[in-house]
PDB file of N, CA and C in Angstrom:
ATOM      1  N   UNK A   1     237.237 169.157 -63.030  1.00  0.00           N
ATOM      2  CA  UNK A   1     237.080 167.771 -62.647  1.00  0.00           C
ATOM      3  C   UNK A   1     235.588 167.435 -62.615  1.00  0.00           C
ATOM      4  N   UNK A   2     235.186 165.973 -63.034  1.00  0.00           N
ATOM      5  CA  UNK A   2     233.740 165.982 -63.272  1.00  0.00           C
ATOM      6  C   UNK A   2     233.817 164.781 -61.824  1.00  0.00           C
ATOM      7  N   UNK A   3     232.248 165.016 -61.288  1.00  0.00           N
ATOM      8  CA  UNK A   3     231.572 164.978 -60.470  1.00  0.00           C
ATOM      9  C   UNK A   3     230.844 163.800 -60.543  1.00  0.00           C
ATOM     10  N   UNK A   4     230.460 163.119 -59.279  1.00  0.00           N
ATOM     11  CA  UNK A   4     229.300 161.704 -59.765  1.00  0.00           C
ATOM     12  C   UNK A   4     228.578 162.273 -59.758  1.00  0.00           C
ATOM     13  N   UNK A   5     227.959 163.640 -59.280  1.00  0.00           N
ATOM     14  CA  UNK A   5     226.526 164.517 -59.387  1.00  0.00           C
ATOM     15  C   UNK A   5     226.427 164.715 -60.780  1.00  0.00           C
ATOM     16  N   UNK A   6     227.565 165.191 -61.465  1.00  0.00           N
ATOM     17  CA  UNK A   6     227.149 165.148 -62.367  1.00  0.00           C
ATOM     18  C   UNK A   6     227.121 164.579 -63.858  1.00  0.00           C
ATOM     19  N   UNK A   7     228.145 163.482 -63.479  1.00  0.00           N
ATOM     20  CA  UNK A   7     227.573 162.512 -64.819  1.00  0.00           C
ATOM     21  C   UNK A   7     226.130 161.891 -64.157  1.00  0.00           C
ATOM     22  N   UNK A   8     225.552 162.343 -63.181  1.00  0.00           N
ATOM     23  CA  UNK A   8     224.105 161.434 -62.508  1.00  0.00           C
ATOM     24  C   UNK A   8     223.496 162.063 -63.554  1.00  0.00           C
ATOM     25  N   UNK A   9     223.308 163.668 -63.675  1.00  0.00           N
ATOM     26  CA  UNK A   9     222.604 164.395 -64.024  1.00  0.00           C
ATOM     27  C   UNK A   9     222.317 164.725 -65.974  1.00  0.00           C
ATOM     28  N   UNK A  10     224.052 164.184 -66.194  1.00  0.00           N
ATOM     29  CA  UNK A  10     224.073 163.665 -67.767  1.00  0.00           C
ATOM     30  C   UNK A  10     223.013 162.960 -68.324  1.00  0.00           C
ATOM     31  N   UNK A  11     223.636 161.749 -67.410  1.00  0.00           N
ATOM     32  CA  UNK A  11     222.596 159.918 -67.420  1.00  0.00           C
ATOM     33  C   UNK A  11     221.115 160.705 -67.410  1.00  0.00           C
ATOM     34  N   UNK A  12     221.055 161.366 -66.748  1.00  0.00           N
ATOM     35  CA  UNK A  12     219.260 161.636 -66.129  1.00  0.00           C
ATOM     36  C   UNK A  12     218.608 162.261 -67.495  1.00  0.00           C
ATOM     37  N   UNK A  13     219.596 163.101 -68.152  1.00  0.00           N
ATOM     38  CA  UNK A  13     218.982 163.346 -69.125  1.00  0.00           C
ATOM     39  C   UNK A  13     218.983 162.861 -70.602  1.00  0.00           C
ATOM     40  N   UNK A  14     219.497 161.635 -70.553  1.00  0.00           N
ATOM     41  CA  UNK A  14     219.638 160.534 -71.885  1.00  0.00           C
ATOM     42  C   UNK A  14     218.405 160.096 -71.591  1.00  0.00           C
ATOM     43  N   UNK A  15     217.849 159.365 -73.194  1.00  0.00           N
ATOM     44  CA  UNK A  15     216.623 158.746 -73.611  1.00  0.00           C
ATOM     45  C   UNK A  15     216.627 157.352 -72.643  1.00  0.00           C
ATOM     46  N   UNK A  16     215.552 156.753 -72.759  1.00  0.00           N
ATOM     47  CA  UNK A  16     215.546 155.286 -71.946  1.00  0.00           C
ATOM     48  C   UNK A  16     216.316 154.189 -72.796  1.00  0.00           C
ATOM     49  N   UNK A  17     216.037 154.629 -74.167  1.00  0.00           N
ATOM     50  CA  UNK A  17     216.871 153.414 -74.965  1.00  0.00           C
ATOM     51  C   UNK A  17     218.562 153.256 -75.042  1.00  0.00           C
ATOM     52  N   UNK A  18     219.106 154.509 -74.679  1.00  0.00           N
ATOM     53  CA  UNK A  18     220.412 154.285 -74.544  1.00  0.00           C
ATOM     54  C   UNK A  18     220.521 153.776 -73.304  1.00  0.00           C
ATOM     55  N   UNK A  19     220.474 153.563 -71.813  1.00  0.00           N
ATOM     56  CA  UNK A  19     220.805 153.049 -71.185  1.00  0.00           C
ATOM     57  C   UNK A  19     221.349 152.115 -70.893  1.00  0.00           C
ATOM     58  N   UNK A  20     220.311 151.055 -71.110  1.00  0.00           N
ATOM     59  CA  UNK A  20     220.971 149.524 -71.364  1.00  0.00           C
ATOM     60  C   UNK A  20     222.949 149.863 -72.014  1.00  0.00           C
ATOM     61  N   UNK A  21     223.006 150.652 -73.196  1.00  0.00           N
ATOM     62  CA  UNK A  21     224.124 150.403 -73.804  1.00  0.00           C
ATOM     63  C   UNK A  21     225.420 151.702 -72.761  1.00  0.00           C
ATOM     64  N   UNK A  22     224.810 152.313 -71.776  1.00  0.00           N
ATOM     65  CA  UNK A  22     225.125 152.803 -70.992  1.00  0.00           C
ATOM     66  C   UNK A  22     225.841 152.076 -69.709  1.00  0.00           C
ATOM     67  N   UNK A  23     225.155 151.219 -69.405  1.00  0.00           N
ATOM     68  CA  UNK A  23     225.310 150.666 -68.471  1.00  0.00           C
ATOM     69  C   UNK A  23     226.467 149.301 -68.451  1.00  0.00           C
ATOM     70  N   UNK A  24     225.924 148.809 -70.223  1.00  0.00           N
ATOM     71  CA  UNK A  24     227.343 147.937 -70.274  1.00  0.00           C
ATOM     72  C   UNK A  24     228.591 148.774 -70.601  1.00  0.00           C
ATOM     73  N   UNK A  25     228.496 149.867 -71.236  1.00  0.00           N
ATOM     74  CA  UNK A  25     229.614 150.264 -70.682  1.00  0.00           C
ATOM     75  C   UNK A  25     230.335 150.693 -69.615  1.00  0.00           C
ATOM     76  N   UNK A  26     229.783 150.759 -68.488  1.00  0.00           N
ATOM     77  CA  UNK A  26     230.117 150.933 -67.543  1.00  0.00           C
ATOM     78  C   UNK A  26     230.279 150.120 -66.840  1.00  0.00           C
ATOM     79  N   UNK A  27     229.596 148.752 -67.174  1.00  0.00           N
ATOM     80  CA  UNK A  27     230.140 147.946 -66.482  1.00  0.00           C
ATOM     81  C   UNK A  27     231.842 146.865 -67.008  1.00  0.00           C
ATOM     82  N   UNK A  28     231.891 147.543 -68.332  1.00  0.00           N
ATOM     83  CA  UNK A  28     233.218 146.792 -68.511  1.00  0.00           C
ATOM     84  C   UNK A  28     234.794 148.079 -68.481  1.00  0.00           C
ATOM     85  N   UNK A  29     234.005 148.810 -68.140  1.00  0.00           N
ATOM     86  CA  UNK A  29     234.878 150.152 -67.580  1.00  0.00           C
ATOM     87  C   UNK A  29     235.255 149.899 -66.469  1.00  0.00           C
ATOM     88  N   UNK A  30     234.076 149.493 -65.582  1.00  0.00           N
ATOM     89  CA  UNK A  30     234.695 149.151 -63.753  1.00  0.00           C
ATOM     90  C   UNK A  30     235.217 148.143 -63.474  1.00  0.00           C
ATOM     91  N   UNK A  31     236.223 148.603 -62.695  1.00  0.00           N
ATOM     92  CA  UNK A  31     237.733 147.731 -62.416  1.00  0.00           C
ATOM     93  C   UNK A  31     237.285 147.136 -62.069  1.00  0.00           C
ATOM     94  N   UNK A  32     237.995 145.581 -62.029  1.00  0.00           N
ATOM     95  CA  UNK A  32     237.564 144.163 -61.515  1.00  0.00           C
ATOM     96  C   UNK A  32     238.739 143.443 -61.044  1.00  0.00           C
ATOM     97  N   UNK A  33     238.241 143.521 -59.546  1.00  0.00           N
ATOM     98  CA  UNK A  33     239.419 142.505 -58.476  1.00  0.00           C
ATOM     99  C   UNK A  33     239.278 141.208 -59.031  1.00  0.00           C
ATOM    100  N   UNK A  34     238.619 140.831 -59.750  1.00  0.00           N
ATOM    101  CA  UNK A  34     239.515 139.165 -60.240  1.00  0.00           C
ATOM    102  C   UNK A  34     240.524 139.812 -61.350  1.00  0.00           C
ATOM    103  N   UNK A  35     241.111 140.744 -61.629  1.00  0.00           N
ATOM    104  CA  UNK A  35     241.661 140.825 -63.010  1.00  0.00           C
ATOM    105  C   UNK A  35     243.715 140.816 -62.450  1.00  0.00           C
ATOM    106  N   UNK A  36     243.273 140.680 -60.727  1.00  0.00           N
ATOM    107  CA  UNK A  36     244.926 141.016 -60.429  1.00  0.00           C
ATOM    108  C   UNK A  36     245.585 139.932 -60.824  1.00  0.00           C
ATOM    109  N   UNK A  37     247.097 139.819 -60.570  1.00  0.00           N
ATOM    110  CA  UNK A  37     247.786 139.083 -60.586  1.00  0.00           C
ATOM    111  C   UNK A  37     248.161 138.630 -59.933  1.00  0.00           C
ATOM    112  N   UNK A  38     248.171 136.680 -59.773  1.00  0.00           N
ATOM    113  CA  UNK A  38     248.664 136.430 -58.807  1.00  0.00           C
ATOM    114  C   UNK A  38     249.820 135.753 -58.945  1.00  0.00           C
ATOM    115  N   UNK A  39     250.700 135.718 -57.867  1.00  0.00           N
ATOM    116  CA  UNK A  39     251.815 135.778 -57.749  1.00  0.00           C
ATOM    117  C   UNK A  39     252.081 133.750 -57.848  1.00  0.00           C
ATOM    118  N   UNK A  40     252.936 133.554 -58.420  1.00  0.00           N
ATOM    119  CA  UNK A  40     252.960 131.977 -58.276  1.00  0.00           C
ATOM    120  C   UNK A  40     254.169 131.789 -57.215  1.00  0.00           C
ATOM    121  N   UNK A  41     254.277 130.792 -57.127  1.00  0.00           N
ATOM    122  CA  UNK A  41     254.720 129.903 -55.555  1.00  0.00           C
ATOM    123  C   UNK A  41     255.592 129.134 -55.862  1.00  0.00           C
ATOM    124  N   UNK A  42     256.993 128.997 -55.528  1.00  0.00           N
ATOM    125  CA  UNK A  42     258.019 127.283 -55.979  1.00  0.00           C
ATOM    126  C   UNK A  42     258.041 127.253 -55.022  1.00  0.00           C
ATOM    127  N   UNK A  43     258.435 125.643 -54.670  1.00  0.00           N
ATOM    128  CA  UNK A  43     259.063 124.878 -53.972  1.00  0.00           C
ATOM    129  C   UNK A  43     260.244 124.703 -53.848  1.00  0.00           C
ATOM    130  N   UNK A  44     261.056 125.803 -53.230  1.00  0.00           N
ATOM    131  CA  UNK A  44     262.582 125.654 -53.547  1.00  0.00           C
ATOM    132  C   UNK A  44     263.582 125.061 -52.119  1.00  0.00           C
ATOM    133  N   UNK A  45     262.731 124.173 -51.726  1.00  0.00           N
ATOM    134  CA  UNK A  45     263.349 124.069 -50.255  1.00  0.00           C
ATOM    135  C   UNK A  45     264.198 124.480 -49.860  1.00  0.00           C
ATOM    136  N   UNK A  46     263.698 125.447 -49.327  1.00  0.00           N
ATOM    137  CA  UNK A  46     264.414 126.477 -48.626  1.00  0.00           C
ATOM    138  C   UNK A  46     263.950 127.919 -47.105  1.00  0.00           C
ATOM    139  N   UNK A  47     264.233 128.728 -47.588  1.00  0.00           N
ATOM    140  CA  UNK A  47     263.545 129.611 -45.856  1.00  0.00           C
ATOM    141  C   UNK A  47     262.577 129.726 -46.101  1.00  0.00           C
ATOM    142  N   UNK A  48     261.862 130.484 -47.677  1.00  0.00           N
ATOM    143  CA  UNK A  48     260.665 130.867 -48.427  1.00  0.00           C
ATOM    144  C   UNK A  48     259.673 130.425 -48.789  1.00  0.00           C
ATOM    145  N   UNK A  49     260.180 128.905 -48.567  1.00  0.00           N
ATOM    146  CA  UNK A  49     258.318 128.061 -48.335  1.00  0.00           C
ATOM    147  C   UNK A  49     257.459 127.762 -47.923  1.00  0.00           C
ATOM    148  N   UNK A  50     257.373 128.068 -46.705  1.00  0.00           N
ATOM    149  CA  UNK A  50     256.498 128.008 -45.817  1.00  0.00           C
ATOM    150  C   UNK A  50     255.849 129.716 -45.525  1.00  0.00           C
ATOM    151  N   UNK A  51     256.366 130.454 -45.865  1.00  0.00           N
ATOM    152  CA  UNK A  51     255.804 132.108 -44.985  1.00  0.00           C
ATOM    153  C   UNK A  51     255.033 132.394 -46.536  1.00  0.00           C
ATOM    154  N   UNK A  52     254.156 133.487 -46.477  1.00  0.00           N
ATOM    155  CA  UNK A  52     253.578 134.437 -46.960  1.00  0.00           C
ATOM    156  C   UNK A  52     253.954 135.501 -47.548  1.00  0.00           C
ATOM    157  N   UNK A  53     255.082 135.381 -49.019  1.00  0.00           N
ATOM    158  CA  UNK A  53     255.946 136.474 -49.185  1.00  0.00           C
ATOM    159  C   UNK A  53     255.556 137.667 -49.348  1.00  0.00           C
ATOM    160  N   UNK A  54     253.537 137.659 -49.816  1.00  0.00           N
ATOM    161  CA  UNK A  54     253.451 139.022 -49.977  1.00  0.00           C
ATOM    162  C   UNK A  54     252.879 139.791 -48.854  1.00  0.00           C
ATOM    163  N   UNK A  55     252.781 139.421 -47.651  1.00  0.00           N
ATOM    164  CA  UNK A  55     252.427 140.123 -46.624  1.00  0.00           C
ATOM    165  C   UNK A  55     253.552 140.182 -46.184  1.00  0.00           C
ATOM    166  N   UNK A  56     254.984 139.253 -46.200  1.00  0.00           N
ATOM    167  CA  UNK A  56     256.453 139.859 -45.805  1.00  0.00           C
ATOM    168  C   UNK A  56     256.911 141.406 -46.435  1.00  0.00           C
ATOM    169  N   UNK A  57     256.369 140.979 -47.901  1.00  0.00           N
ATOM    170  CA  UNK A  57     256.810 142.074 -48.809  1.00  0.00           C
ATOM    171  C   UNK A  57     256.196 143.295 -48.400  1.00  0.00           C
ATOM    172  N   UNK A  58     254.998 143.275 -47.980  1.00  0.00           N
ATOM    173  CA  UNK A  58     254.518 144.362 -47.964  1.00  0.00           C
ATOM    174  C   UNK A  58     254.337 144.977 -46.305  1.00  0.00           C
ATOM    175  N   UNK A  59     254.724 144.985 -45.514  1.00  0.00           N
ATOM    176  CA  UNK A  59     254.572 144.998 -44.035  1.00  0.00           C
ATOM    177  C   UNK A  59     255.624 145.973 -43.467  1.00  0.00           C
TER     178      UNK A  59
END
């Protein structure tokens, strides 16, 4: 299993010019909380419109 020590120590030893192209990859590698899904909502007048189904759901 690899280590953040040591992909640090990888990185540490790459040239300065790869970085930059290092770094965007890593940044479109790291997960991103806007990417969830959100759940949509009807109006079905009924018990379920008014409460919070996913903190029901999940509780």
């Amino acid at each position: 299993m690899i280590t953040k020590d040591q992909l640090k120590k990888e990185i540490e030893g790459l040239p300065e010019d790869l970085l930059d192209q290092i770094y965007q990859f890593i940044k479109t590698i790291k997960r991103d909380d806007q990417g969830k899904a959100k759940i949509r909502s009807f109006k079905l007048k009924g018990q379920f419109d008014n409460i919070n189904i996913h903190e029901k759901a999940y509780k």
